[in-house]
N, C-alpha and C. Protein backbone atom coordinates (compact mmCIF):
# COMPACT_ATOMS: atom_id res chain seq x y z
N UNK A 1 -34.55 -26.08 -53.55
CA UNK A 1 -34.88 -27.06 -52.55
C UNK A 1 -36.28 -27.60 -52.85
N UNK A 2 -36.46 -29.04 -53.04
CA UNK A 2 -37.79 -29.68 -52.96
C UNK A 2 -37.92 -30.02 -51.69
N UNK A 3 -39.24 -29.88 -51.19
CA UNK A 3 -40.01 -30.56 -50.06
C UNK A 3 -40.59 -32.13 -50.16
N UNK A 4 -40.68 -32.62 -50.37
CA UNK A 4 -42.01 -33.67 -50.44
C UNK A 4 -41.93 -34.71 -48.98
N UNK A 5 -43.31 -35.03 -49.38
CA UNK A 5 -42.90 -36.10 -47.99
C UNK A 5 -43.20 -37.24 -48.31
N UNK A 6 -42.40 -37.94 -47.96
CA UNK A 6 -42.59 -39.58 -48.30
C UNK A 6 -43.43 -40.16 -47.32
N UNK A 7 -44.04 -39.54 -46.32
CA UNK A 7 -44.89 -40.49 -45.44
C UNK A 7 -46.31 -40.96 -46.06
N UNK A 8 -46.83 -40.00 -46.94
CA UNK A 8 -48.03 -40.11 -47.61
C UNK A 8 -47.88 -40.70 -49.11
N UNK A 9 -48.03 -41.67 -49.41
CA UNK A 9 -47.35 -42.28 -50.54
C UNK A 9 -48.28 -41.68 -51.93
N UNK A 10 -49.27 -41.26 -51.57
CA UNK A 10 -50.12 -40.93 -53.16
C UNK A 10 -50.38 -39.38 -53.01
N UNK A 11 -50.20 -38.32 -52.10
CA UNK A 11 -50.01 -37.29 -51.52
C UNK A 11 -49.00 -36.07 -51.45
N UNK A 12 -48.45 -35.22 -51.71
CA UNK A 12 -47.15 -34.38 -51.51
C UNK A 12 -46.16 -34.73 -52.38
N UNK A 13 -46.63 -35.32 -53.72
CA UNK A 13 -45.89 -35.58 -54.40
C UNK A 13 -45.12 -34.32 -55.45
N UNK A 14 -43.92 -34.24 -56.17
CA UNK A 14 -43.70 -32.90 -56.85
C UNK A 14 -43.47 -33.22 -58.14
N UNK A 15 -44.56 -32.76 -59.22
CA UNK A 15 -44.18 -33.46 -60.67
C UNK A 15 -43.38 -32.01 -61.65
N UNK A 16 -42.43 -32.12 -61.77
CA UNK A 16 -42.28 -31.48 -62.62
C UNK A 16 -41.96 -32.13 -64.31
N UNK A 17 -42.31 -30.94 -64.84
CA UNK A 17 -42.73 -31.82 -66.17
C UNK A 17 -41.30 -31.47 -67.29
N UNK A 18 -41.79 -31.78 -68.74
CA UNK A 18 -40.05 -31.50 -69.10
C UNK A 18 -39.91 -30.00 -69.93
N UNK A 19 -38.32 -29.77 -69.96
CA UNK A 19 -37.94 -28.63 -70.69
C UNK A 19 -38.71 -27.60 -69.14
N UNK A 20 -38.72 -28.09 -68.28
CA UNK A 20 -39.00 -26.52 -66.86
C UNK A 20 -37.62 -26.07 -66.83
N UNK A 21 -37.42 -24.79 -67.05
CA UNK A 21 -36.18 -23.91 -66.53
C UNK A 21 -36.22 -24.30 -64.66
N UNK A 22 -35.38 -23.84 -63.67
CA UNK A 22 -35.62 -23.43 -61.83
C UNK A 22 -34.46 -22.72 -62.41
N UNK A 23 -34.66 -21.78 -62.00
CA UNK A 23 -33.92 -20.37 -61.05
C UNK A 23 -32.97 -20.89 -59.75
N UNK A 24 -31.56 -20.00 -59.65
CA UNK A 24 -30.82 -20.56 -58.36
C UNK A 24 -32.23 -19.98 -57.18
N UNK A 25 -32.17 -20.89 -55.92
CA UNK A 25 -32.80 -20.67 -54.73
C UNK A 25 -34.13 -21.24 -54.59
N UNK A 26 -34.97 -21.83 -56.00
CA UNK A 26 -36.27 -22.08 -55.85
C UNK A 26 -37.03 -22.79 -54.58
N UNK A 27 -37.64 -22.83 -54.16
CA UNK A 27 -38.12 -23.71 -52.88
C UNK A 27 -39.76 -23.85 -53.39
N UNK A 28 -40.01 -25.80 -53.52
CA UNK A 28 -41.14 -25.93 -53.72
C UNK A 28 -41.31 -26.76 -52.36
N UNK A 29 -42.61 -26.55 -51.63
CA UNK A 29 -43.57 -27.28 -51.07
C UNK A 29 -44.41 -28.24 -51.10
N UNK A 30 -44.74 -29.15 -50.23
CA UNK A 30 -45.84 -30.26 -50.39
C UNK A 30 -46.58 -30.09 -48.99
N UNK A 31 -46.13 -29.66 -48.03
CA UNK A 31 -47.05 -29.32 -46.37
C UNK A 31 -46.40 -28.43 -46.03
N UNK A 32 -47.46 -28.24 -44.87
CA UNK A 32 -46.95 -26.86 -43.76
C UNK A 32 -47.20 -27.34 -42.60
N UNK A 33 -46.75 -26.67 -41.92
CA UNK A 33 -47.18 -26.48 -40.13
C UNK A 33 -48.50 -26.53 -40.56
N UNK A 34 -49.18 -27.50 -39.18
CA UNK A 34 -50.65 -27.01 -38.72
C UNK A 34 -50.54 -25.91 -37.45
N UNK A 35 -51.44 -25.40 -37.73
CA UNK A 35 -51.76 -24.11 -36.35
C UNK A 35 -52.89 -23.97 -36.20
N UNK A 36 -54.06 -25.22 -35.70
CA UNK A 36 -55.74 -24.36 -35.97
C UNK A 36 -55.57 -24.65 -34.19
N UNK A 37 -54.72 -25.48 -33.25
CA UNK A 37 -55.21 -25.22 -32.07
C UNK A 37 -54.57 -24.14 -30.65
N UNK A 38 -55.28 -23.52 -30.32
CA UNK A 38 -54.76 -22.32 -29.64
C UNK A 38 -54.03 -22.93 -28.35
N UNK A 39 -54.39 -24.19 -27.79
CA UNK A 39 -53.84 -25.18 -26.81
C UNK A 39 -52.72 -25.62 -27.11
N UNK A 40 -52.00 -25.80 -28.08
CA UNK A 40 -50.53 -26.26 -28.51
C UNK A 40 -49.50 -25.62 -28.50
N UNK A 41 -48.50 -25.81 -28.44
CA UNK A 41 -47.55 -24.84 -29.38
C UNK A 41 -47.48 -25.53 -31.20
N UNK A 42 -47.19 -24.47 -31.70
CA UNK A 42 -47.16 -24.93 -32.81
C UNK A 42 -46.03 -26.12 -33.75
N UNK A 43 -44.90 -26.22 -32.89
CA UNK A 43 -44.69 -27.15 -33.41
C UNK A 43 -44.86 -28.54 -32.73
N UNK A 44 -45.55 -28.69 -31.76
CA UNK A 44 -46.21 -29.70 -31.52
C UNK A 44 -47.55 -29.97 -31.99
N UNK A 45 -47.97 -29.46 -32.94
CA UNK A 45 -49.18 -29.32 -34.05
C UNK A 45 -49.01 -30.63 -35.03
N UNK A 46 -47.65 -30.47 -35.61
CA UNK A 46 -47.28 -31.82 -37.00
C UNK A 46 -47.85 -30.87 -38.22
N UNK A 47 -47.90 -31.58 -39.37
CA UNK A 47 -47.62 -31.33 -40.53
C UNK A 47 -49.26 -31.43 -40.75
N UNK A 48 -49.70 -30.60 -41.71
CA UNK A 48 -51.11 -30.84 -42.71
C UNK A 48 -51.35 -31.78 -43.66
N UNK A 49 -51.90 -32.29 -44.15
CA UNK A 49 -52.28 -33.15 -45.21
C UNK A 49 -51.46 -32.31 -46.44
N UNK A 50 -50.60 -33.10 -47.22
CA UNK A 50 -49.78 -32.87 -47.88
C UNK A 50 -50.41 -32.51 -49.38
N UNK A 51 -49.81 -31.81 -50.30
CA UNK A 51 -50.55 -31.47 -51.37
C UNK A 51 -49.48 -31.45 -52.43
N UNK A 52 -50.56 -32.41 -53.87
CA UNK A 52 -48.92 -32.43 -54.77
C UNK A 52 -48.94 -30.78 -55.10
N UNK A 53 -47.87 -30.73 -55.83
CA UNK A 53 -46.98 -29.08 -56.00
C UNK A 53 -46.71 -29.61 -57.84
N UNK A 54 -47.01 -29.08 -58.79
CA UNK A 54 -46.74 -29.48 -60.20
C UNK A 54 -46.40 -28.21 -60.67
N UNK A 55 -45.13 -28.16 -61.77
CA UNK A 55 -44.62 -27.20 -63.22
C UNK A 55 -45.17 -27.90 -64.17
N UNK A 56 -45.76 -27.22 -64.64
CA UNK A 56 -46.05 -27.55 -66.66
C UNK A 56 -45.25 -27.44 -67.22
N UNK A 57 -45.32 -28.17 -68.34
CA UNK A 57 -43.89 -28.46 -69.63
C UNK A 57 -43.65 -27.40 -69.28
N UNK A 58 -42.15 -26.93 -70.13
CA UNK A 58 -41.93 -25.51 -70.89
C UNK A 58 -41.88 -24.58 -69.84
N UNK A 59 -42.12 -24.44 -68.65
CA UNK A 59 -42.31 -23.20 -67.70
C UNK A 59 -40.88 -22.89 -67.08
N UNK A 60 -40.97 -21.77 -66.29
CA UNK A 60 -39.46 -21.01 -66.20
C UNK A 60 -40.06 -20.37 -64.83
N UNK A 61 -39.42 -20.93 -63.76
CA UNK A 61 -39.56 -20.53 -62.29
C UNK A 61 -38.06 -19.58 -61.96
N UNK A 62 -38.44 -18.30 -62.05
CA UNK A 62 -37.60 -17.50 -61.57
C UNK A 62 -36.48 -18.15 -60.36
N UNK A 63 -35.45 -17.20 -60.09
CA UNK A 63 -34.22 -17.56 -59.08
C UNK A 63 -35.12 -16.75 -57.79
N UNK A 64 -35.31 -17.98 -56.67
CA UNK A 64 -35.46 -17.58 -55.44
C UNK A 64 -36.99 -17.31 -55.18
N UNK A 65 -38.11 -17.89 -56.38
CA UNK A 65 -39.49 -17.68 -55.68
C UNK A 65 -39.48 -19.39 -55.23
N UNK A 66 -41.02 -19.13 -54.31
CA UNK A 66 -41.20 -20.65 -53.63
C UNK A 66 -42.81 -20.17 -53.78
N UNK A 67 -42.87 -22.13 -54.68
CA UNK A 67 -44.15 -22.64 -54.81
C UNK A 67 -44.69 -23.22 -53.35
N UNK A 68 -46.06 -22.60 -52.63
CA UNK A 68 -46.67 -23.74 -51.32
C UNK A 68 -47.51 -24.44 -52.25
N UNK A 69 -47.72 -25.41 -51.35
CA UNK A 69 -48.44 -26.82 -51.14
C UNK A 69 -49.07 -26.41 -52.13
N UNK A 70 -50.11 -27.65 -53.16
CA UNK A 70 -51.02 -27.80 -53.68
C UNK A 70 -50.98 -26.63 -55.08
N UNK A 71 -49.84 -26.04 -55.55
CA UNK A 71 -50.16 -25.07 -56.86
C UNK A 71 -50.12 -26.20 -57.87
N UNK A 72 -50.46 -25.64 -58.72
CA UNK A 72 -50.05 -25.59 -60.11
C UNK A 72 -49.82 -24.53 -60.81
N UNK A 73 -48.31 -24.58 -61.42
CA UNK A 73 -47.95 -23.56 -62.70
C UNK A 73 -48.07 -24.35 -64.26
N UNK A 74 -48.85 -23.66 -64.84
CA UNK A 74 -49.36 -24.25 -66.33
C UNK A 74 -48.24 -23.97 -66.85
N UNK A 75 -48.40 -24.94 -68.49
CA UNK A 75 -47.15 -25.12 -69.28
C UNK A 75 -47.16 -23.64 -69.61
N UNK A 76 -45.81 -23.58 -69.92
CA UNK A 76 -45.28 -22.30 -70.74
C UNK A 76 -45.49 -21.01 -69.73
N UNK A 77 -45.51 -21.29 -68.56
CA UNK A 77 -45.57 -20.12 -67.84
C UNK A 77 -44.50 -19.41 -67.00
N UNK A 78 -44.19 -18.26 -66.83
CA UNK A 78 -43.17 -17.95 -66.27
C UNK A 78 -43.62 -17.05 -64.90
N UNK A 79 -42.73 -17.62 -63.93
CA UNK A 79 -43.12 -17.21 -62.68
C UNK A 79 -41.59 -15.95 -62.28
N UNK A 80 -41.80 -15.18 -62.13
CA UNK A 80 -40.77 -13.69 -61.63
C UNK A 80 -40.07 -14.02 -60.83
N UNK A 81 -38.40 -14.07 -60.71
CA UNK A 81 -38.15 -14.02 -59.64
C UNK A 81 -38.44 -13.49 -57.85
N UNK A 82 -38.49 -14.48 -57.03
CA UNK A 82 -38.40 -13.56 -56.04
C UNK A 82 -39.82 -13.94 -55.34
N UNK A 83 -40.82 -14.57 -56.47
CA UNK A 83 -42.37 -14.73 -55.99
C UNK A 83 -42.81 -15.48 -55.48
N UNK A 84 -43.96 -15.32 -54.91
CA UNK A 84 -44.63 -16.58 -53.74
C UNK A 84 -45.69 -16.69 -53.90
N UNK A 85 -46.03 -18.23 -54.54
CA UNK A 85 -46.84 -18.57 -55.59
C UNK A 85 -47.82 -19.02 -54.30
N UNK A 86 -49.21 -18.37 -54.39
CA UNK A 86 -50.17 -19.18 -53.20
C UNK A 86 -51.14 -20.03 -54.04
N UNK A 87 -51.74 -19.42 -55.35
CA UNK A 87 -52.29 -20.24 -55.95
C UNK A 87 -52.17 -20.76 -57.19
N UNK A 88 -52.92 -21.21 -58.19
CA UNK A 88 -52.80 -21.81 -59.52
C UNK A 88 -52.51 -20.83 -60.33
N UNK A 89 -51.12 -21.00 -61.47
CA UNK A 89 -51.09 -20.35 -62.50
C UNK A 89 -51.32 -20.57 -63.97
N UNK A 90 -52.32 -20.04 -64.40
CA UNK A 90 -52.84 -20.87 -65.90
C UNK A 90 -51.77 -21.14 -66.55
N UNK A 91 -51.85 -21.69 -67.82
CA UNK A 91 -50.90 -21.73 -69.15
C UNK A 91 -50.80 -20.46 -69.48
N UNK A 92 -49.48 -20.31 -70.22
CA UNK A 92 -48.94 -19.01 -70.78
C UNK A 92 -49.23 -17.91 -70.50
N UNK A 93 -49.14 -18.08 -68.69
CA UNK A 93 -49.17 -16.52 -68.54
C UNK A 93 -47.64 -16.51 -67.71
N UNK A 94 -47.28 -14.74 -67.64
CA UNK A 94 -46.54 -14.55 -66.72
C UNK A 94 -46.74 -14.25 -65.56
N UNK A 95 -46.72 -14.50 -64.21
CA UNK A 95 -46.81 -13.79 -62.76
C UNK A 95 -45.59 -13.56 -61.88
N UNK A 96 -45.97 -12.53 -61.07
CA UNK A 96 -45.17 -12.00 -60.47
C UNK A 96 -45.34 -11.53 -58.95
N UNK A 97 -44.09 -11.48 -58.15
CA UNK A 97 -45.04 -10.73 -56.50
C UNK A 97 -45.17 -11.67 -55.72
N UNK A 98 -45.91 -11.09 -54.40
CA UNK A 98 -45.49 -11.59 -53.32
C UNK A 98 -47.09 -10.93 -52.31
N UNK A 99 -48.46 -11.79 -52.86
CA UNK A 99 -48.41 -13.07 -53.68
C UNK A 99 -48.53 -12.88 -55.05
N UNK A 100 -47.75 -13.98 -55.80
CA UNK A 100 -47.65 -14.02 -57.41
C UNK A 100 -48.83 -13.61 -57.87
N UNK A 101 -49.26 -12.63 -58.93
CA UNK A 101 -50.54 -12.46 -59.37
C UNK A 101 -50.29 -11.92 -60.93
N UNK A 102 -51.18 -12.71 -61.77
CA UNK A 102 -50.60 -13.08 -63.27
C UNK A 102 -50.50 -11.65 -63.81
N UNK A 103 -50.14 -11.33 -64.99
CA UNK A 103 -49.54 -9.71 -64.93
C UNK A 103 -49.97 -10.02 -66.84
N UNK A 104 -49.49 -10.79 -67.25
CA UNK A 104 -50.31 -10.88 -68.69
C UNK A 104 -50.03 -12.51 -69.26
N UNK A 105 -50.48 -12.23 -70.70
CA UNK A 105 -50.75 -13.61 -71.25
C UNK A 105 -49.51 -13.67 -72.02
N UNK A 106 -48.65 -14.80 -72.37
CA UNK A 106 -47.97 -14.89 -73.09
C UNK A 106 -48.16 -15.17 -74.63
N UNK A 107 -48.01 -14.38 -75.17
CA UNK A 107 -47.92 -14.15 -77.00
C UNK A 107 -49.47 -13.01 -77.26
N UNK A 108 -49.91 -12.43 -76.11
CA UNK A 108 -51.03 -11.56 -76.39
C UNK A 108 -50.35 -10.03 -76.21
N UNK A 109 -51.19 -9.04 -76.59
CA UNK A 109 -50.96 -7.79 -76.39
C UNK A 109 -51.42 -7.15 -75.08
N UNK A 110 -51.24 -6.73 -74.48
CA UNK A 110 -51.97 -5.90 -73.63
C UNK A 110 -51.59 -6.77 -72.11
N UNK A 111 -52.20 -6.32 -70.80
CA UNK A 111 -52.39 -7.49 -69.48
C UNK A 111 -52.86 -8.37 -69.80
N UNK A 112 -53.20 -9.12 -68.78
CA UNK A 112 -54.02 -9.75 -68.83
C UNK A 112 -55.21 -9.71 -68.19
């Protein structure tokens, strides 16, 4: 499932780039709920300022993790099934988890 929102025309956009594997179930993001006021209910809050969501060439998003708002996954990177990507993932690494946190480099020895 992609998110994006078309209300913000240069905003929440989702680029994915070419040769990306998705996994069955992926769910990428471009907004969330707002919740900063204690006077509301929350879904009478609306949506946050939207954030693009980008895959790098070559990358491989596991079955069933979900990218939020504003990541980036670098080319050649592979994200674990199952994970929940909160922030940026360099080039050629792998991550994993819940939240995703890079686990090593791709074509190196050792973690990262």
């Amino acid at each position: 499932m992609i998110f994006a929102d078309p209300r913000q025309s240069n905003k929440g956009r989702v680029f994915i780039e070419d040769n990306v594997m998705l996994g069955s179930g992926v769910h990428i993001y471009v907004a969330n709920h707002c919740y900063d006021s204690r006077d509301k209910d929350i879904i009478k809050q609306g949506f946050c300022i939207a954030k693009d969501t980008c895959i790098g060439k070559g990358s491989w998003i596991g079955a069933n993790s979900i990218l939020l708002p504003g990541v980036t996954i670098g080319k050649h990177s592979v994200v674990g099934a199952g994970s929940v990507v909160t922030k940026d993932i360099p080039d050629y690494c792998v991550a994993v988890g819940n939240p995703a946190k890079v686990i090593k480099k791709i074509g190196e020895n050792g973690k990262y």
